[in-house]
PDB file of N, CA and C in Angstrom:
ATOM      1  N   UNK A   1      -8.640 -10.374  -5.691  1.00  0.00           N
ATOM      2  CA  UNK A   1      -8.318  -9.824  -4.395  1.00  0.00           C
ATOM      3  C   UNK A   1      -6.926 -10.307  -3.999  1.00  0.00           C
ATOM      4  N   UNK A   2      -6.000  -9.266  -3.509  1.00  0.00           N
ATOM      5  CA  UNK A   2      -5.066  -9.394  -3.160  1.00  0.00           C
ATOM      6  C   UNK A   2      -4.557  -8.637  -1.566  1.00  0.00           C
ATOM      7  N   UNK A   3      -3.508  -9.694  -0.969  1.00  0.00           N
ATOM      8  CA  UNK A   3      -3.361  -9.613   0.470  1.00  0.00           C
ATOM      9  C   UNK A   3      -1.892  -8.852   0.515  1.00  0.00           C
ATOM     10  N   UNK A   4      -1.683  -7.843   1.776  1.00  0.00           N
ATOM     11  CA  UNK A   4       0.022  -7.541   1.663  1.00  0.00           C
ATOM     12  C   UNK A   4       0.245  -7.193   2.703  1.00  0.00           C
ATOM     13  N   UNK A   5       0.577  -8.035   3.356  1.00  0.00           N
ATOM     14  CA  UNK A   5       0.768  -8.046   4.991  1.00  0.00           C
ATOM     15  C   UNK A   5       2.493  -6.705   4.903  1.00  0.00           C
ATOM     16  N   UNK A   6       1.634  -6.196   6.515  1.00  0.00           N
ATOM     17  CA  UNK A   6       2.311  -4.500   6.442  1.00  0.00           C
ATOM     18  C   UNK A   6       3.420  -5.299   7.695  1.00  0.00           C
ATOM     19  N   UNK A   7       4.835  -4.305   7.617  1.00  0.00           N
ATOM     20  CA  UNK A   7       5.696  -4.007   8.211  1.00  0.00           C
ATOM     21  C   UNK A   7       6.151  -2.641   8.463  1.00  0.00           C
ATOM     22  N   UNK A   8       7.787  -2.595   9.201  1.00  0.00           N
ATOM     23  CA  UNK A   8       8.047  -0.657   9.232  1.00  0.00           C
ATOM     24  C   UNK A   8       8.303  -0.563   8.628  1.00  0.00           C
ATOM     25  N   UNK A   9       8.890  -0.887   7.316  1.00  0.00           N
ATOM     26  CA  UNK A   9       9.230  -0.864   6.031  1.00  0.00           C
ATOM     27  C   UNK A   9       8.479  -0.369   4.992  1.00  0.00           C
ATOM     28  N   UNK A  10       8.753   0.710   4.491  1.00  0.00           N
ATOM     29  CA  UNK A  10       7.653   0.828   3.346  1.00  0.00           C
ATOM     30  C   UNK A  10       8.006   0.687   1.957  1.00  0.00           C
ATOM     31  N   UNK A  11       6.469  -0.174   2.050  1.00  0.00           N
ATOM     32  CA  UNK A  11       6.708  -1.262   0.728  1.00  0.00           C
ATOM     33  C   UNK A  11       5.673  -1.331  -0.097  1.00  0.00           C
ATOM     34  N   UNK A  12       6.025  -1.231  -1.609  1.00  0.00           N
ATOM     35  CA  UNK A  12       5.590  -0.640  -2.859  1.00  0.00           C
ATOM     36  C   UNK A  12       4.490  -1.698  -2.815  1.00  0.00           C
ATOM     37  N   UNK A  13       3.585  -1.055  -3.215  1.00  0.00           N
ATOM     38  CA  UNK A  13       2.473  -2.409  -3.814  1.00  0.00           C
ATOM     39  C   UNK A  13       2.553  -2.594  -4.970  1.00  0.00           C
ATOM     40  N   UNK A  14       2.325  -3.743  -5.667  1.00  0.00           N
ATOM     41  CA  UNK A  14       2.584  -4.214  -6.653  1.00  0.00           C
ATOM     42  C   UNK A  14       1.734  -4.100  -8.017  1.00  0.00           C
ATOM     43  N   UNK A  15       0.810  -2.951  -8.441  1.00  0.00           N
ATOM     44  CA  UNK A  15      -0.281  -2.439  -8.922  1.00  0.00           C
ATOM     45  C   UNK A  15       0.236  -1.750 -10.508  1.00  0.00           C
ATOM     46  N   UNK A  16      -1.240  -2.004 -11.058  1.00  0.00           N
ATOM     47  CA  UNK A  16      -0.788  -1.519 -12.741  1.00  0.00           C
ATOM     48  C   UNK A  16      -1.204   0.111 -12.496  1.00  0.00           C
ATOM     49  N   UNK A  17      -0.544   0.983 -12.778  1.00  0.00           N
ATOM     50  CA  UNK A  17      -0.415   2.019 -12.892  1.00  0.00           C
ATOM     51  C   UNK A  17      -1.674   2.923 -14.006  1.00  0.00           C
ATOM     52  N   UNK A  18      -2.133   4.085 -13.702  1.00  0.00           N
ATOM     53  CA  UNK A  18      -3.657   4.582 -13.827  1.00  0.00           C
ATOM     54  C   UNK A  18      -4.481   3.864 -13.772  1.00  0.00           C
ATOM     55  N   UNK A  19      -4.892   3.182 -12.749  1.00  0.00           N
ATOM     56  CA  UNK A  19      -6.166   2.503 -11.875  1.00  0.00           C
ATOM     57  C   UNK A  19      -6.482   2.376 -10.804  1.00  0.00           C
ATOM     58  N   UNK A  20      -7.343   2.778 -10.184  1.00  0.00           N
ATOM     59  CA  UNK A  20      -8.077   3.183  -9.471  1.00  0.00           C
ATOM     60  C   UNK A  20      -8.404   1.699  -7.986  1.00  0.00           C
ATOM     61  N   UNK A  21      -7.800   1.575  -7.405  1.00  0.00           N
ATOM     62  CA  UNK A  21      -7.889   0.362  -6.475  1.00  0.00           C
ATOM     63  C   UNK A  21      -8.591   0.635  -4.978  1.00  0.00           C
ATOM     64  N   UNK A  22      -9.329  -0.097  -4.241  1.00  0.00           N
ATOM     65  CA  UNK A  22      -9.660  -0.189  -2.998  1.00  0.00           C
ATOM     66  C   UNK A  22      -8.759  -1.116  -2.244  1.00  0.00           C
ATOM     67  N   UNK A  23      -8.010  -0.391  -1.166  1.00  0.00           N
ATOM     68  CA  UNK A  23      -7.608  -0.992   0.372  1.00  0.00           C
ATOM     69  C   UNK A  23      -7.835  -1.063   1.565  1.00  0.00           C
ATOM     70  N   UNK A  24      -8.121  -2.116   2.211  1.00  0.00           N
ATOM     71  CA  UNK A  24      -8.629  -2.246   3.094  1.00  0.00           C
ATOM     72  C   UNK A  24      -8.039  -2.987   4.281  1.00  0.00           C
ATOM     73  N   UNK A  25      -7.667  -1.807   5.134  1.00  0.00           N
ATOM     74  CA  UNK A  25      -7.070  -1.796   6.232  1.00  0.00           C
ATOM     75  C   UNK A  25      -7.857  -3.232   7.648  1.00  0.00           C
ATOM     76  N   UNK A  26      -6.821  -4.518   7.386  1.00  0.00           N
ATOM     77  CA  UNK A  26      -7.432  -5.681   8.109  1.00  0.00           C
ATOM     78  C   UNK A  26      -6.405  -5.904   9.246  1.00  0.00           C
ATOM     79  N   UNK A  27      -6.280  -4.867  10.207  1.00  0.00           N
ATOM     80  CA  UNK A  27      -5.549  -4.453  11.079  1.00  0.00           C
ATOM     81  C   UNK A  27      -6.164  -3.812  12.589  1.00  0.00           C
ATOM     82  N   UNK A  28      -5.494  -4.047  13.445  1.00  0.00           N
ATOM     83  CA  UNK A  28      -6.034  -3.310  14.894  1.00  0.00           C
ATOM     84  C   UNK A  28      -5.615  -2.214  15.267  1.00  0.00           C
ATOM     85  N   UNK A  29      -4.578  -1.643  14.095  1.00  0.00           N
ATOM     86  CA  UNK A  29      -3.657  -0.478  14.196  1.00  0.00           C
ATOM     87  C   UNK A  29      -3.744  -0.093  13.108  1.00  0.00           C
ATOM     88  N   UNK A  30      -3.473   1.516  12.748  1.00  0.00           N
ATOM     89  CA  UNK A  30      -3.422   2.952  11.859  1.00  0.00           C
ATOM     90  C   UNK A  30      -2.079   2.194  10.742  1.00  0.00           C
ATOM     91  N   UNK A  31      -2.229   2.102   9.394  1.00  0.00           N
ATOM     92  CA  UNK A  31      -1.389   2.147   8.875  1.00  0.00           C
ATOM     93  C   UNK A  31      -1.264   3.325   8.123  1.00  0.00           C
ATOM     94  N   UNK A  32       0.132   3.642   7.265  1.00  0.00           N
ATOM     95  CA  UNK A  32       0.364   4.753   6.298  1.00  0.00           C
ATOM     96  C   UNK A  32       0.548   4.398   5.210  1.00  0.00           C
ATOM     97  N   UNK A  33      -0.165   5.357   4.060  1.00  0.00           N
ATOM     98  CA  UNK A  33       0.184   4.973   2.650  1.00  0.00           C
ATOM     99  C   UNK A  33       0.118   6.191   2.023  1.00  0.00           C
ATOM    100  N   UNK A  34       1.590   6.245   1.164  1.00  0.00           N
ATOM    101  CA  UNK A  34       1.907   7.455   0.283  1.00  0.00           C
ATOM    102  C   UNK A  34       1.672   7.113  -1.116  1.00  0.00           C
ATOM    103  N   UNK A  35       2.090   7.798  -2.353  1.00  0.00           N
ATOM    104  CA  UNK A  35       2.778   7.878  -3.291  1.00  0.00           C
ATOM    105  C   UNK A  35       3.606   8.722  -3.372  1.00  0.00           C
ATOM    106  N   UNK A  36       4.485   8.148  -4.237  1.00  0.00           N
ATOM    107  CA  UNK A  36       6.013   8.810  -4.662  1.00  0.00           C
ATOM    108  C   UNK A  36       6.875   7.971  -5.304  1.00  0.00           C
ATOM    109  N   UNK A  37       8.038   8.732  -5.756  1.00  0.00           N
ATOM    110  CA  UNK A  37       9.010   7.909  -6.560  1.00  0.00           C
ATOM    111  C   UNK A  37       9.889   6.807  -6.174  1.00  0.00           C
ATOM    112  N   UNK A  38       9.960   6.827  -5.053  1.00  0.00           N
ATOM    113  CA  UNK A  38      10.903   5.968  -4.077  1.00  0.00           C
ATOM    114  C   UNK A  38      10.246   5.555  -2.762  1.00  0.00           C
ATOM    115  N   UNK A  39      10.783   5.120  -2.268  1.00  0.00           N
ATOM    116  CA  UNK A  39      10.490   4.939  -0.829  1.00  0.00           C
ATOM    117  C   UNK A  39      10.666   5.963   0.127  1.00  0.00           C
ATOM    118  N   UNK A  40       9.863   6.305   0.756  1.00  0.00           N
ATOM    119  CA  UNK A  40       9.527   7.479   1.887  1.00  0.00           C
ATOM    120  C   UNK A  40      10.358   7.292   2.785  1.00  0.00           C
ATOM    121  N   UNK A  41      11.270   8.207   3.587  1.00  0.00           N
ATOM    122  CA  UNK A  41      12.166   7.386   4.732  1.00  0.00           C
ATOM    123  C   UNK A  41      11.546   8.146   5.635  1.00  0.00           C
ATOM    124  N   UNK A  42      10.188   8.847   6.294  1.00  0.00           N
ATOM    125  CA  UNK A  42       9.401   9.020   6.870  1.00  0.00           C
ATOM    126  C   UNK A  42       8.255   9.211   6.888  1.00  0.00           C
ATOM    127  N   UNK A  43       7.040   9.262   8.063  1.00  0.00           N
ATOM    128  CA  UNK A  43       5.577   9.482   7.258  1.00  0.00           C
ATOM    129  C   UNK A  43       4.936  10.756   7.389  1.00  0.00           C
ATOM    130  N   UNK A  44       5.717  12.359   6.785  1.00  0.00           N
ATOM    131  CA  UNK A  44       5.317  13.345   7.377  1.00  0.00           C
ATOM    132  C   UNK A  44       4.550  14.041   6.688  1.00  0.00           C
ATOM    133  N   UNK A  45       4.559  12.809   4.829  1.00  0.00           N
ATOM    134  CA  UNK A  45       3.507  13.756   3.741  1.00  0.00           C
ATOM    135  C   UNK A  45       2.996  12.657   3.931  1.00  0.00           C
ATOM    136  N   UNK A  46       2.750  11.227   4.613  1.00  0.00           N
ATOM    137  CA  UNK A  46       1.615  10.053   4.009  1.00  0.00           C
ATOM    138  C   UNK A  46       0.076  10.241   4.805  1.00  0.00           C
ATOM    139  N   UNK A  47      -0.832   9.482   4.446  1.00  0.00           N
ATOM    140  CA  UNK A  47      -1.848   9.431   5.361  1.00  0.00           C
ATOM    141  C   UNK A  47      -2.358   8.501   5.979  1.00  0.00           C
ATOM    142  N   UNK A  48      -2.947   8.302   6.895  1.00  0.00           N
ATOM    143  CA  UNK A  48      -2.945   7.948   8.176  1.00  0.00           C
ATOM    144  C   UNK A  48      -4.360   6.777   7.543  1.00  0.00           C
ATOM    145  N   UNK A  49      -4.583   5.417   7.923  1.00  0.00           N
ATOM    146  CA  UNK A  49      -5.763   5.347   7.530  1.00  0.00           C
ATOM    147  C   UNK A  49      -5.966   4.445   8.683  1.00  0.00           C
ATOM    148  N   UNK A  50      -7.226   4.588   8.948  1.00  0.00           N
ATOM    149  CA  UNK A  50      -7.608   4.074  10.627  1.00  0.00           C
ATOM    150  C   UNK A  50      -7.691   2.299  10.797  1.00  0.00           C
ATOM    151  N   UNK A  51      -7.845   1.648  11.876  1.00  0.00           N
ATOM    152  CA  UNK A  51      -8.334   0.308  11.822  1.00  0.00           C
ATOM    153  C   UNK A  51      -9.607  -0.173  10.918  1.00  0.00           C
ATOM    154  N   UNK A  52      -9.791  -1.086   9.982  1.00  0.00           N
ATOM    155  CA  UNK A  52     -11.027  -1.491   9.841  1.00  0.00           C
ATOM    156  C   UNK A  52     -11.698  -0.567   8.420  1.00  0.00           C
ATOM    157  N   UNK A  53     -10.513   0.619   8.044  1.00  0.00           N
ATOM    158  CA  UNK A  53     -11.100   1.084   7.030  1.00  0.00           C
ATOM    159  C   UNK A  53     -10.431   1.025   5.813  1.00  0.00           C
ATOM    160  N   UNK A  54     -11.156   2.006   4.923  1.00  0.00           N
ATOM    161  CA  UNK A  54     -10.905   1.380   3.720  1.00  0.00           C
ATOM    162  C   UNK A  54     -10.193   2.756   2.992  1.00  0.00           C
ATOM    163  N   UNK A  55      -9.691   2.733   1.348  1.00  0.00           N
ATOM    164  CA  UNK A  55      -9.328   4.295   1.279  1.00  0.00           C
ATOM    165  C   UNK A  55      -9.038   3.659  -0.561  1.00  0.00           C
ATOM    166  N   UNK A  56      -9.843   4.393  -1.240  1.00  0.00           N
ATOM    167  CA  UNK A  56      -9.610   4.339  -3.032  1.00  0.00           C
ATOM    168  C   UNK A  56      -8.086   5.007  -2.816  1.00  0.00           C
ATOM    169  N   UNK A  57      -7.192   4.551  -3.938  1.00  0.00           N
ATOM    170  CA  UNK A  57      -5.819   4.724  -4.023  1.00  0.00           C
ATOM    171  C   UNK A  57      -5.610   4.365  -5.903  1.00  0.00           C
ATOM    172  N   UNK A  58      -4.807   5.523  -6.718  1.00  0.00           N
ATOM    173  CA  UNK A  58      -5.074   5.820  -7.798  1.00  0.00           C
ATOM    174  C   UNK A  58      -3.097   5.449  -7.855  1.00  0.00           C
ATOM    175  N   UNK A  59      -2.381   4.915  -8.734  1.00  0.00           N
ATOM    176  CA  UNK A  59      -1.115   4.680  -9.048  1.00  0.00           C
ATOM    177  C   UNK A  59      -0.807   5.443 -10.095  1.00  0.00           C
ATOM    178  N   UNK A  60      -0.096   6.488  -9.985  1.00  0.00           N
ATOM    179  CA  UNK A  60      -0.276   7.551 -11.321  1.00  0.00           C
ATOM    180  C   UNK A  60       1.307   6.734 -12.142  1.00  0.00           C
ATOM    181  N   UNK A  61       1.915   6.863 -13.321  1.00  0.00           N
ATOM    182  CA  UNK A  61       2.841   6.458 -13.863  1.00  0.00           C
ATOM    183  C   UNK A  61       3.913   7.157 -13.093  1.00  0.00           C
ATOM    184  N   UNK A  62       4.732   6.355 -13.077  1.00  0.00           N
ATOM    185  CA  UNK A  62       6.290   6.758 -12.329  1.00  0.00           C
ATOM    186  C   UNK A  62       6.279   7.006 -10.824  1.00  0.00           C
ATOM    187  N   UNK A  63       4.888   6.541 -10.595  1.00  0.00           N
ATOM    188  CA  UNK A  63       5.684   6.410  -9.102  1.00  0.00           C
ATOM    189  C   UNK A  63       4.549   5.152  -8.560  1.00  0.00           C
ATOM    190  N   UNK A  64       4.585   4.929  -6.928  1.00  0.00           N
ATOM    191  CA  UNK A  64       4.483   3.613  -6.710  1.00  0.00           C
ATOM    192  C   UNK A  64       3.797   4.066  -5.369  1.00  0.00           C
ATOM    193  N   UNK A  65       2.500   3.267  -5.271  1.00  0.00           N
ATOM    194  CA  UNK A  65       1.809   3.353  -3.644  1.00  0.00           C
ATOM    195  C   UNK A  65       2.870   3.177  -2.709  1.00  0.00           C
ATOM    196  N   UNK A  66       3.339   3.639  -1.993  1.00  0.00           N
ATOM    197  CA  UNK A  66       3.989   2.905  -0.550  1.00  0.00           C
ATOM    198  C   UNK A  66       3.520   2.724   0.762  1.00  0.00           C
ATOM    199  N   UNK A  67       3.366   1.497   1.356  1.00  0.00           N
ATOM    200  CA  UNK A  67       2.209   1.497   2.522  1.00  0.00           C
ATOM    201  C   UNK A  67       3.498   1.011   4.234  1.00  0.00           C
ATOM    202  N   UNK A  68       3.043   1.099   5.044  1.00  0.00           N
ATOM    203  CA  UNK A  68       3.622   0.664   6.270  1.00  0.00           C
ATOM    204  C   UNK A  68       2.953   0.846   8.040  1.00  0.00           C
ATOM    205  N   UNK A  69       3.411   0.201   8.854  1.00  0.00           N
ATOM    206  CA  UNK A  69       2.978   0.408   9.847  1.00  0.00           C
ATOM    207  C   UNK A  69       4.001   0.402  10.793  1.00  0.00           C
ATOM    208  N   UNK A  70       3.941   1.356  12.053  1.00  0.00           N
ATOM    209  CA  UNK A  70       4.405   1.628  12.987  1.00  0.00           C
ATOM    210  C   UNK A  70       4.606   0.326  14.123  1.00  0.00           C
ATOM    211  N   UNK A  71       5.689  -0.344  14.611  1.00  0.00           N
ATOM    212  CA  UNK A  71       5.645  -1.013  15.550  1.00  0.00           C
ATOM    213  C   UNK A  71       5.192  -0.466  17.200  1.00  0.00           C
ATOM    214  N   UNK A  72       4.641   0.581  17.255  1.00  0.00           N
ATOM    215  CA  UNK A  72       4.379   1.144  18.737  1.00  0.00           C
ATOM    216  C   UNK A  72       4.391   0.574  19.779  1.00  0.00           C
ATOM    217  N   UNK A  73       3.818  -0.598  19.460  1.00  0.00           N
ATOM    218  CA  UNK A  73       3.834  -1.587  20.931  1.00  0.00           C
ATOM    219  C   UNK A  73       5.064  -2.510  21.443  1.00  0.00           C
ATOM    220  N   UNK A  74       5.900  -2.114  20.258  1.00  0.00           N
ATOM    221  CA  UNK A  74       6.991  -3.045  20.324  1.00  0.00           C
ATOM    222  C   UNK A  74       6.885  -4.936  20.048  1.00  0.00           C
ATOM    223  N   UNK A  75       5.059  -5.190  19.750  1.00  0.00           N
ATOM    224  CA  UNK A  75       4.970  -6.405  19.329  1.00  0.00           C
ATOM    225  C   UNK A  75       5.180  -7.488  18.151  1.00  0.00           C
ATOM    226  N   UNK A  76       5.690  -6.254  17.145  1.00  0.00           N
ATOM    227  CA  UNK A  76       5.492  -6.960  16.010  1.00  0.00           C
ATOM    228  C   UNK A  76       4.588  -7.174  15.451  1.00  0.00           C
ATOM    229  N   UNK A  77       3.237  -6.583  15.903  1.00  0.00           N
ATOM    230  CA  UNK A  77       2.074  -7.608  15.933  1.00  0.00           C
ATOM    231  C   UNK A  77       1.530  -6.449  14.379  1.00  0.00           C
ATOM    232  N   UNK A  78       2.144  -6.798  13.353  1.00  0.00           N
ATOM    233  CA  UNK A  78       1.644  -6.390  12.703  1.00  0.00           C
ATOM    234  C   UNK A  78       0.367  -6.832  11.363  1.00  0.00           C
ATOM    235  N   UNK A  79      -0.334  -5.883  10.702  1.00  0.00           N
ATOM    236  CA  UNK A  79      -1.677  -6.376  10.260  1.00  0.00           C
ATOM    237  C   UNK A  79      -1.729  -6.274   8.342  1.00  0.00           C
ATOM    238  N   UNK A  80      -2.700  -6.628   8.114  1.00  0.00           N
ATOM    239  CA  UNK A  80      -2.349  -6.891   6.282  1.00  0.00           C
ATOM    240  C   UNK A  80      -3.276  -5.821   5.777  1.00  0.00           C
ATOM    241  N   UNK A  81      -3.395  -5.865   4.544  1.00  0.00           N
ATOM    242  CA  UNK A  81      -3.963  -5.074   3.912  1.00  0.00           C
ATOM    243  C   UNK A  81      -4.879  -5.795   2.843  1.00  0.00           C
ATOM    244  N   UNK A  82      -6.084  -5.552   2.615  1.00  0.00           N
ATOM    245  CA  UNK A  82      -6.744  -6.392   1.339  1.00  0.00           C
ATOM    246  C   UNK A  82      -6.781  -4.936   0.351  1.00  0.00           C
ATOM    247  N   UNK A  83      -6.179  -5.794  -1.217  1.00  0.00           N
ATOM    248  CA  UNK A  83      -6.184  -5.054  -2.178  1.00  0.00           C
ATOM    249  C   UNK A  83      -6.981  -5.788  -3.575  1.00  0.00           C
ATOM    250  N   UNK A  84      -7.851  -4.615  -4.046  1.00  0.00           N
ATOM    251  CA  UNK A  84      -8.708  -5.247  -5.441  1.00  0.00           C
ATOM    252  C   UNK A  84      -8.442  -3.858  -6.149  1.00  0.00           C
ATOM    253  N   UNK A  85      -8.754  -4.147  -7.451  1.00  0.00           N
ATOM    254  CA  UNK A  85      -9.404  -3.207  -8.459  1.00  0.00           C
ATOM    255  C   UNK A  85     -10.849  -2.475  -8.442  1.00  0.00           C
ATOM    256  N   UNK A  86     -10.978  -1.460  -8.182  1.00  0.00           N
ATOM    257  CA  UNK A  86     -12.229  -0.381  -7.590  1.00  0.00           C
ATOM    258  C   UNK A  86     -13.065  -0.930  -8.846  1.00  0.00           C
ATOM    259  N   UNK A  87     -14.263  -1.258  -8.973  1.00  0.00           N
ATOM    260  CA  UNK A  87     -15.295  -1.337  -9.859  1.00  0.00           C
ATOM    261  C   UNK A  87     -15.654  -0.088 -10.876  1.00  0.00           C
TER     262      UNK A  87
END
C-alpha cells in the first residue's frame, strides 16, 4: 500500500504499467484523475471521484495516471490518496 498526498498540480503516479490498481480517495474533497501522455493543463476530459471513494485505474504503456485536487476553499487543505495493486 501506497500513499500520494494530492495538490493543484497534476501529478503522475508512480505505477508499473498494464495493471490494474485500486485508489482510494482519503479526502473531504472531489479529486481528479486522468490518463494521458503528459500532464493535463486542465480537468475537462478527467474524472471526478467523490470523498471517501474508491475507483480501479488500469496504466496502459506510454502514458501515466495523473491525479489532482482543486484548492476551492483557498485552504490548502489538501487530502491523499491510498494506492495498492487490485487483487
Amino acid at each position: 500500500m501506497a500513499t500520494q498526498t494530492l495538490n493543484s498540480t497534476p501529478t503522475a503516479l508512480s505505477l508499473t504499467a498494464d495493471t490494474w490498481y485500486t485508489i482510494q480517495c482519503r479526502s473531504t474533497k472531489n479529486f481528479y484523475i486522468q490518463t494521458a501522455t503528459s500532464a493535463p493543463s486542465n480537468d475537462d476530459s478527467a474524472f471526478v471521484i467523490s470523498p471517501y471513494s474508491m475507483i480501479q485505474a488500469k496504466r496502459g504503456s506510454g502514458e501515466q495516471i495523473y491525479v489532482w485536487q482543486n484548492d476551492v476553499r483557498g485552504d490548502r487543505g489538501y487530502g491523499f490518496l491510498v494506492v495498492e495493486p487490485s487483487a
